[in-house]
C-alpha atoms as a PDB file:
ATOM      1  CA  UNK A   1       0.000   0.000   0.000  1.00  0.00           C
ATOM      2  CA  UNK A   2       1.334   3.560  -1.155  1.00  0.00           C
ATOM      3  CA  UNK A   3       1.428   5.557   2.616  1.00  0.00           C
ATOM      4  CA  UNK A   4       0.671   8.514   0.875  1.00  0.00           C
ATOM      5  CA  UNK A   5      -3.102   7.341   0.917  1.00  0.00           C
ATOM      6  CA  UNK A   6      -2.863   7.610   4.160  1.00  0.00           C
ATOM      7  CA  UNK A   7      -2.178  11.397   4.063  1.00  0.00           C
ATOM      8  CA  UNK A   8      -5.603  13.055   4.517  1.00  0.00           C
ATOM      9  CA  UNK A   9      -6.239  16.498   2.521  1.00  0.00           C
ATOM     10  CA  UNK A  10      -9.585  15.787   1.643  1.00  0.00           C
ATOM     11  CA  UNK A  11     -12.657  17.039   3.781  1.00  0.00           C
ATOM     12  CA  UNK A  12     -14.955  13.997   3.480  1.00  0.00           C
ATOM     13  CA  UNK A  13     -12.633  11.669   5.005  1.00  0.00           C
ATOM     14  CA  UNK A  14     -11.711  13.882   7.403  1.00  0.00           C
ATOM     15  CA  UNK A  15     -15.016  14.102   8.547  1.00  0.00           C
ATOM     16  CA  UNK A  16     -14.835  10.394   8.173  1.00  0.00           C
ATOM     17  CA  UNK A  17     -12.322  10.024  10.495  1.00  0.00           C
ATOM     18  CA  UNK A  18     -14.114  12.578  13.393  1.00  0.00           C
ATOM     19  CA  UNK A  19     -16.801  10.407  13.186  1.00  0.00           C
ATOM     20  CA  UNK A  20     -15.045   6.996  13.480  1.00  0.00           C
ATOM     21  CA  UNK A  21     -13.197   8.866  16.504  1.00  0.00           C
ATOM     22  CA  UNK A  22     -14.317   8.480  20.456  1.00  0.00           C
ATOM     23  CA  UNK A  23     -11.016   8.553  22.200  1.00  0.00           C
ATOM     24  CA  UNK A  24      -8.538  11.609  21.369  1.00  0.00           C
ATOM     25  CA  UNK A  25      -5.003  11.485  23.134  1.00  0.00           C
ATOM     26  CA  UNK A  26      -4.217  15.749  23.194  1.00  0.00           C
ATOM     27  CA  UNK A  27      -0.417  15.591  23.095  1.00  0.00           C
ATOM     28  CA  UNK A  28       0.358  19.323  23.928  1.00  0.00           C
ATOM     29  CA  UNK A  29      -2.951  20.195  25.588  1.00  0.00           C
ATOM     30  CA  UNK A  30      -2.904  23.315  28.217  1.00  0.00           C
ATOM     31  CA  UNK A  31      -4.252  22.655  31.373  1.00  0.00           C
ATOM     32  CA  UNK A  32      -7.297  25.424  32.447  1.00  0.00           C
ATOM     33  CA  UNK A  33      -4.701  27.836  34.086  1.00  0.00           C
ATOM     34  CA  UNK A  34      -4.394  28.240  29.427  1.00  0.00           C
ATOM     35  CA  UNK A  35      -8.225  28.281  29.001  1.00  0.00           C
ATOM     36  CA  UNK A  36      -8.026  31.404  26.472  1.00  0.00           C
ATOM     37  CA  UNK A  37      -5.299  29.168  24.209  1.00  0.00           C
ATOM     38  CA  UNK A  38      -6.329  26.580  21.443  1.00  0.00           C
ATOM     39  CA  UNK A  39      -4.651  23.960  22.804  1.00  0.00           C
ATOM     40  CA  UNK A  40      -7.166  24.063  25.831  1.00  0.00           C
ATOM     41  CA  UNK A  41     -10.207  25.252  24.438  1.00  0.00           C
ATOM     42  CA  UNK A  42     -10.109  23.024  21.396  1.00  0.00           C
ATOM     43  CA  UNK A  43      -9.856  19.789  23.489  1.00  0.00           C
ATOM     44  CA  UNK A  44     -12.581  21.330  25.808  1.00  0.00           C
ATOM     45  CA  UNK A  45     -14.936  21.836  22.883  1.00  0.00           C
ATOM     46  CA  UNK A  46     -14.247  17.970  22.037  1.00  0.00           C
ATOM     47  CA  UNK A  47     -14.949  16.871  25.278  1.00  0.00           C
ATOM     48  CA  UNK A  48     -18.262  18.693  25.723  1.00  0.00           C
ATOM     49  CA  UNK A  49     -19.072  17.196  22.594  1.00  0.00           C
ATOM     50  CA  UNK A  50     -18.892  13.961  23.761  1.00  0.00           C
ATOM     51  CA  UNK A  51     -15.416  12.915  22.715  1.00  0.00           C
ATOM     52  CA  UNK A  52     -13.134  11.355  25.708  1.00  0.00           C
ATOM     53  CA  UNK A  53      -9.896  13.295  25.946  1.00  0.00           C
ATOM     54  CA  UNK A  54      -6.467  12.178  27.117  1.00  0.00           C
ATOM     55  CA  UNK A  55      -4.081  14.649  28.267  1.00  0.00           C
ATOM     56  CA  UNK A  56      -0.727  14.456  27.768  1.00  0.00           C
ATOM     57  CA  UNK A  57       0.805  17.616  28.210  1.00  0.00           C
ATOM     58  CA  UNK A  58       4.588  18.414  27.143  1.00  0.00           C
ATOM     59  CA  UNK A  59       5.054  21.151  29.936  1.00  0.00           C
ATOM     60  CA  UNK A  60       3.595  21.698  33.695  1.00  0.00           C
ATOM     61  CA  UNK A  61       5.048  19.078  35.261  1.00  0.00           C
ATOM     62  CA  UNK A  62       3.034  19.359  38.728  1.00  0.00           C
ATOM     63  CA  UNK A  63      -0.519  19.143  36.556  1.00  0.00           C
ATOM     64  CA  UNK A  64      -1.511  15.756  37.402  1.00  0.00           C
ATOM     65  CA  UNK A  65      -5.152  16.555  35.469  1.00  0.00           C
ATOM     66  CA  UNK A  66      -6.652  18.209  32.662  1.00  0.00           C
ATOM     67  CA  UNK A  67     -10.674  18.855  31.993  1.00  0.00           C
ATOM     68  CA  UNK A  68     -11.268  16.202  34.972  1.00  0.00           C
ATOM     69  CA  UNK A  69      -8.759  13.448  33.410  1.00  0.00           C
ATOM     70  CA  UNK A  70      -5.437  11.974  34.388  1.00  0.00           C
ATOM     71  CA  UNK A  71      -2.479  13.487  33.251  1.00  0.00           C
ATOM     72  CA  UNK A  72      -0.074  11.203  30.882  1.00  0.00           C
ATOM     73  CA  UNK A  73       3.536  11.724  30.315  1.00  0.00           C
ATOM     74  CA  UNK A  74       3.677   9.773  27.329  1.00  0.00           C
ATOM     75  CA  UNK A  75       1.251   8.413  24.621  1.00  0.00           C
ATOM     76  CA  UNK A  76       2.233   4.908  24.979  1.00  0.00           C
ATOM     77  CA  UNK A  77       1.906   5.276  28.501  1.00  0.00           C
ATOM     78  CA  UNK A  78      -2.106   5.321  27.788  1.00  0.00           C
ATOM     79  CA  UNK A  79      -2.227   1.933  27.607  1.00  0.00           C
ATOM     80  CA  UNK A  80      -5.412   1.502  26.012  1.00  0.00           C
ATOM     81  CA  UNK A  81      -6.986   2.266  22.256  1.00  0.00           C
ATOM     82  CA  UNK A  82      -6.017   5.848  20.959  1.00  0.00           C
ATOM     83  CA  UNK A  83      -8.583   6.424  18.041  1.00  0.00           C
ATOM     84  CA  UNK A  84      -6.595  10.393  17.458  1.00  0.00           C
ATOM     85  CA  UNK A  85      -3.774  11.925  18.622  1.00  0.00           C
ATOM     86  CA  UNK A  86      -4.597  15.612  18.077  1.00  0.00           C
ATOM     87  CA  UNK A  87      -1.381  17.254  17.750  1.00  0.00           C
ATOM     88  CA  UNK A  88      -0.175  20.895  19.560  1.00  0.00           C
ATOM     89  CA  UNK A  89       3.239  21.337  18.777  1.00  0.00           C
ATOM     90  CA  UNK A  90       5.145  23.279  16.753  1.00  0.00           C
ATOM     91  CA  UNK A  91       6.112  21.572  13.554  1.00  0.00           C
ATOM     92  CA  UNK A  92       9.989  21.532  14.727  1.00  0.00           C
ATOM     93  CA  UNK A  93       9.110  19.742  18.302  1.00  0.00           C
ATOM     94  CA  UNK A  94       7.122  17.353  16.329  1.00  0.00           C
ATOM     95  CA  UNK A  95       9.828  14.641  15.677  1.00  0.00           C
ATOM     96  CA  UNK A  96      11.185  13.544  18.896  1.00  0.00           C
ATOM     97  CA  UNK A  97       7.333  12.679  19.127  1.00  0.00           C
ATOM     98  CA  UNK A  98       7.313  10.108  16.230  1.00  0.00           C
ATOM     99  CA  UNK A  99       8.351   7.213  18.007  1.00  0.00           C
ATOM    100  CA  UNK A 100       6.034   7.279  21.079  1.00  0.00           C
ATOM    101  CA  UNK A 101       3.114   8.256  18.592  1.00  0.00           C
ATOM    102  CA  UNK A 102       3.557   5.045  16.746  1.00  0.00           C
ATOM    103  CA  UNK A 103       3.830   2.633  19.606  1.00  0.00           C
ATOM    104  CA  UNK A 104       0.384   4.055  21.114  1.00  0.00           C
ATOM    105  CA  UNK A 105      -1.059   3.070  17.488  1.00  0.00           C
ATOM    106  CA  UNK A 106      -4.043   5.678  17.077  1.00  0.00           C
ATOM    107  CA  UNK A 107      -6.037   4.847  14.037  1.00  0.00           C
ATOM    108  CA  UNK A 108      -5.080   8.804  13.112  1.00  0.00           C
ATOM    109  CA  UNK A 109      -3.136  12.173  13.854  1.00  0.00           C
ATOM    110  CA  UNK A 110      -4.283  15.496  13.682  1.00  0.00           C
ATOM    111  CA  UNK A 111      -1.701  18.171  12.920  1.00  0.00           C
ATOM    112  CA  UNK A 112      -3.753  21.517  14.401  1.00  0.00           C
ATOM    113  CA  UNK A 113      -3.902  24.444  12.097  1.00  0.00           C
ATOM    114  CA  UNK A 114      -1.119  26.321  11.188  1.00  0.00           C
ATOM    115  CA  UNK A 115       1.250  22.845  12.170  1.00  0.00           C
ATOM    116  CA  UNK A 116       2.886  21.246   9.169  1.00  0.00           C
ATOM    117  CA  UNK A 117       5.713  18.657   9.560  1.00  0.00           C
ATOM    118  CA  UNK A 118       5.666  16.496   6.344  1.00  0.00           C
ATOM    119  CA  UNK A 119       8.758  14.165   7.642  1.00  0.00           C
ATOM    120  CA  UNK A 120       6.569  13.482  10.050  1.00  0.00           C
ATOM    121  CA  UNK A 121       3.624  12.952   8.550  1.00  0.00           C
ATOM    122  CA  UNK A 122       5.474  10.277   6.145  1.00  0.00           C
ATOM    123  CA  UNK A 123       6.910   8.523   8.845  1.00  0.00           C
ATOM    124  CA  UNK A 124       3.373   8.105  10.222  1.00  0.00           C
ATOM    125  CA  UNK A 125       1.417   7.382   7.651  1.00  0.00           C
ATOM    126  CA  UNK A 126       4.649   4.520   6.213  1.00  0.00           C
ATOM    127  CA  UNK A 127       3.055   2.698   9.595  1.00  0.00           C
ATOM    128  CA  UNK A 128      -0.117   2.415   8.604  1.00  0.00           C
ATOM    129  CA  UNK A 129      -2.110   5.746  10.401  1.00  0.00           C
ATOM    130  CA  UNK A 130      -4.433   8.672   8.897  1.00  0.00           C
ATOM    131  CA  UNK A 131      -2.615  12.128   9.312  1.00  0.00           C
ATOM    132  CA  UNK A 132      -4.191  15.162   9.235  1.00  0.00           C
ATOM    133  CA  UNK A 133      -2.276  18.266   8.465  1.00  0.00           C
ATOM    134  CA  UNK A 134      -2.734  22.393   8.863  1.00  0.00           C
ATOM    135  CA  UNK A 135      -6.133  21.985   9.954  1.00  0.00           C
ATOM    136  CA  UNK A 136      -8.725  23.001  13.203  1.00  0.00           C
ATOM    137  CA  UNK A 137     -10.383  19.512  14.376  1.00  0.00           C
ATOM    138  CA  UNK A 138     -12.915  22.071  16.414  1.00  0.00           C
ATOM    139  CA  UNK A 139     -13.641  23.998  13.149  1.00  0.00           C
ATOM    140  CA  UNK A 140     -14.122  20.145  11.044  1.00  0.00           C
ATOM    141  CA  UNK A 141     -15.553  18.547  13.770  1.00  0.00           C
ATOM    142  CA  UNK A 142     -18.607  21.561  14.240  1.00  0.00           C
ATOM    143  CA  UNK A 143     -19.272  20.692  10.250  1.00  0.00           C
ATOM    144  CA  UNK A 144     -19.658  17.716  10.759  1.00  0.00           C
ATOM    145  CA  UNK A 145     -22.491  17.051  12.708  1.00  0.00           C
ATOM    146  CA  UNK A 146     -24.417  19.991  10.818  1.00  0.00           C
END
């Protein structure tokens, strides 16, 4: 299988993929003392619409939760199914990332808008999962349930 198929750029499966989604692994996510930033209020949005968020924050060591969930260091620390990583990080701090994003094994990755890392995006989609690149899933996820 070619992995660039597994590069997403079109909206239909994108909205697709939100609605195959029910778990969503934040890796970057703010914790409330951030509320006015997009990489709190954009997992808050997704968890008052029903989506169950894991945090796992890069900074703020002492935060030990995040919209009422436990606090991971480490995607592969999860230790169950990740359906989406949703992705805040600039597109330079993305790589030491790669590794631990494949051995949690989400069915996808969302690069947030304005975050573009195609190395990275090859290297996930080669094993086998959906990315998403330069896009807001809050923006694609309100158009798709209209």
């Amino acid at each position: 299988m070619d992995w660039k198929t597994n590069v997403i750029e079109d909206t239909k499966t994108m909205r697709d993929i939100i609605r195959q989604t029910k778990t969503i692994a934040v890796l970057g996510i703010k914790p409330e003392s951030h509320a006015d930033q997009p990489a709190h209020y954009v997992p808050a949005h997704m968890a008052a619409a029903g989506y169950e968020i894991i945090p796992v924050p890069v900074y703020y060591p002492d935060v030990t939760e995040i919209l009422g969930k436990k606090v991971y260091r480490k995607l592969r620390d999860v230790g169950r199914p990740i359906d989406m990583v949703n992705v805040f990080r600039r597109s330079k701090d993305i790589p030491p990332h790669i590794d631990d994003i494949i051995a949690a094994k989400p069915n996808s990755v969302w690069f947030q808008l304005g975050i573009r890392n195609d190395e990275a995006a090859r290297r996930l989609a080669e094993a086998g999962i959906k990315v998403i690149q330069d896009r807001c899933l809050m923006v694609e996820e309100r158009q798709t349930t209209r």
